[in-house]
N, C-alpha and C. Protein backbone atom coordinates (compact mmCIF):
# COMPACT_ATOMS: atom_id res chain seq x y z
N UNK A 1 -35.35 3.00 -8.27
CA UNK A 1 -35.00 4.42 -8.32
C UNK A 1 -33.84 4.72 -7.36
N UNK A 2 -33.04 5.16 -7.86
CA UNK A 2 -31.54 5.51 -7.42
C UNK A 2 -31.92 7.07 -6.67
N UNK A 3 -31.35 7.19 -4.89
CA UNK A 3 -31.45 8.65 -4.64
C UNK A 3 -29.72 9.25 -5.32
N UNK A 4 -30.06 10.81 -5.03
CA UNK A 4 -28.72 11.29 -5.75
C UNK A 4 -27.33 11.38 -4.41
N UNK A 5 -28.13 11.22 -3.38
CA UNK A 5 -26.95 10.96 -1.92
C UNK A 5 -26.36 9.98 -2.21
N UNK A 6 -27.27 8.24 -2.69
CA UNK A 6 -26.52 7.24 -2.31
C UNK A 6 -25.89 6.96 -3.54
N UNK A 7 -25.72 7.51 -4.53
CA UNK A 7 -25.58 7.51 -6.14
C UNK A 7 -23.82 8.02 -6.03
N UNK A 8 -23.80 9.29 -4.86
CA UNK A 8 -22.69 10.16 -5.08
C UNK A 8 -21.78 9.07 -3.92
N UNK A 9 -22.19 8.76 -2.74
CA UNK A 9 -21.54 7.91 -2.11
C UNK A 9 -21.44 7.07 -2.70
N UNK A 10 -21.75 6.24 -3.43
CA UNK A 10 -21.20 4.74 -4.76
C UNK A 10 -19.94 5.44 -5.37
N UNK A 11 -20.60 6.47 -5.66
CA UNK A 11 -18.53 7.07 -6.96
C UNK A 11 -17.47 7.24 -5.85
N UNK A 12 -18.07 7.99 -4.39
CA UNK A 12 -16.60 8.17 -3.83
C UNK A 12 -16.41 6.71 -3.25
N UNK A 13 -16.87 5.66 -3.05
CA UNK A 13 -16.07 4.85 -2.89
C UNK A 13 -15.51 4.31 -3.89
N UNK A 14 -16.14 3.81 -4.54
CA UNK A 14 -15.80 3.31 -5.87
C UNK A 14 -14.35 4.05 -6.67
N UNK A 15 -14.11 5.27 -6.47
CA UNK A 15 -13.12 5.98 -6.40
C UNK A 15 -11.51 6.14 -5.37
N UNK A 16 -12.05 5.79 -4.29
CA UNK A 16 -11.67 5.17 -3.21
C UNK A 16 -11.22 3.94 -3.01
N UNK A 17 -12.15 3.37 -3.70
CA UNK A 17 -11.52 1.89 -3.90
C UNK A 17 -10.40 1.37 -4.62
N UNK A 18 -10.55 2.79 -5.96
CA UNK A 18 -9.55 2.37 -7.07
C UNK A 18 -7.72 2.91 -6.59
N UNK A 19 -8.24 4.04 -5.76
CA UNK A 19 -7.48 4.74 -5.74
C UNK A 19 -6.42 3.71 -4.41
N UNK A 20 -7.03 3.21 -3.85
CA UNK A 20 -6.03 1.79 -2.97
C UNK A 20 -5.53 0.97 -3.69
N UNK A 21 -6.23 0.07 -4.63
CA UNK A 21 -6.09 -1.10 -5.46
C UNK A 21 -4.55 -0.35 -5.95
N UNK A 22 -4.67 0.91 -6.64
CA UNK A 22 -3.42 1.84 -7.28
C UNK A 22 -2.18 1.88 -5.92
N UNK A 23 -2.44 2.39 -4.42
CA UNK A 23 -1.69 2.91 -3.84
C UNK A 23 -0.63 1.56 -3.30
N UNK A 24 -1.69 0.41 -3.06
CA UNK A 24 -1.55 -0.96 -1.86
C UNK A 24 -0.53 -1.34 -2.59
N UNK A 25 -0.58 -1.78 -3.68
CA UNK A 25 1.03 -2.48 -4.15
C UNK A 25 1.92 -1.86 -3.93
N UNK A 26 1.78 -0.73 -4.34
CA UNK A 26 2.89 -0.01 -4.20
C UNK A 26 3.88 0.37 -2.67
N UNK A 27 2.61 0.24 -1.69
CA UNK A 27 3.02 0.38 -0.61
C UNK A 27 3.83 -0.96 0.08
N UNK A 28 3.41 -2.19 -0.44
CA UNK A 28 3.68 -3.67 -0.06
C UNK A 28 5.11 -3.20 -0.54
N UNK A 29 5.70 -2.93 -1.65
CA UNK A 29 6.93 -2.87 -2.43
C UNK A 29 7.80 -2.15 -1.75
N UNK A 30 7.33 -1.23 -0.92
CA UNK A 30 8.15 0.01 -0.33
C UNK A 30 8.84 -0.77 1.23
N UNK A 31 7.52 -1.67 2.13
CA UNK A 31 7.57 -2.58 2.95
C UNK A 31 8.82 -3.60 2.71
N UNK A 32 8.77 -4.42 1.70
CA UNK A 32 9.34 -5.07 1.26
C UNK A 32 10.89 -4.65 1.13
N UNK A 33 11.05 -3.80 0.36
CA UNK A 33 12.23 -2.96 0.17
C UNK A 33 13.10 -2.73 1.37
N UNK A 34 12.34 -1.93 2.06
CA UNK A 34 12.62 -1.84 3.41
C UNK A 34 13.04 -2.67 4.67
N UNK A 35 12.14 -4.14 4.32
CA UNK A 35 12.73 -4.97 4.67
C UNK A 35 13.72 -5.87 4.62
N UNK A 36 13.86 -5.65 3.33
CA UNK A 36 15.31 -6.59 2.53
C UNK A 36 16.55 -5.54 2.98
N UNK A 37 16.42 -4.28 3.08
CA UNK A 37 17.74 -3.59 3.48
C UNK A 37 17.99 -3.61 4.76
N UNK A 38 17.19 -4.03 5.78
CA UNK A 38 17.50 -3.99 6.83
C UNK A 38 18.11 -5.63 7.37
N UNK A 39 17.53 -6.40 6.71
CA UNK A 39 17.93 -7.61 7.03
C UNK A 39 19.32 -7.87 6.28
N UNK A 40 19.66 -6.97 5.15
CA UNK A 40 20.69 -6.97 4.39
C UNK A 40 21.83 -6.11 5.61
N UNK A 41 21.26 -5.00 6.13
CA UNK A 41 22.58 -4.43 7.18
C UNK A 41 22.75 -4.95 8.47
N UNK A 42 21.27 -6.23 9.15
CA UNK A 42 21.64 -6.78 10.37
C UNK A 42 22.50 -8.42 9.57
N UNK A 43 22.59 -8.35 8.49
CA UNK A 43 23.99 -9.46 8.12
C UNK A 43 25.27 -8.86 7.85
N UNK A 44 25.31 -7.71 7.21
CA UNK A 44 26.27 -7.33 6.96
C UNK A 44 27.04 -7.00 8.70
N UNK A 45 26.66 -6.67 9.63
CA UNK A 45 26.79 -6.03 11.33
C UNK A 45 27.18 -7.51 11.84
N UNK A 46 26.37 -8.39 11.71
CA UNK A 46 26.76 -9.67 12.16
C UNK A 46 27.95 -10.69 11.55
N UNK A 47 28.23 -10.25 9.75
CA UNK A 47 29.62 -10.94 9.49
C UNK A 47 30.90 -9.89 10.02
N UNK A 48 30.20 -8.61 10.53
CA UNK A 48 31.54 -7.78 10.93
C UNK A 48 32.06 -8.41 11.90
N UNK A 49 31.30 -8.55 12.85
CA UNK A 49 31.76 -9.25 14.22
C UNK A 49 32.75 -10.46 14.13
């Protein structure tokens, strides 16, 4: 027998859960991005020299 507290805490995580699985790539990509332009302008600063 399922109570209706621990029933409603299962959906918000479970909701919660999905809703990362959705956000996390996206955020890795933004990281990523971010990192390629910066390593792209500390080369571009260093062939100026």
């Amino acid at each position: 027998m399922i109570d209706g507290s621990g029933f409603l805490g299962f959906q918000l995580l479970s909701i919660f859960v999905s809703i990362l699985a959705l956000v996390f790539p996206a955020a890795i990509i933004v990281l990523l991005v971010m990192i390629y332009r910066k390593t792209r302008s500390i080369e571009k600063l260093l062939k100026k020299e």
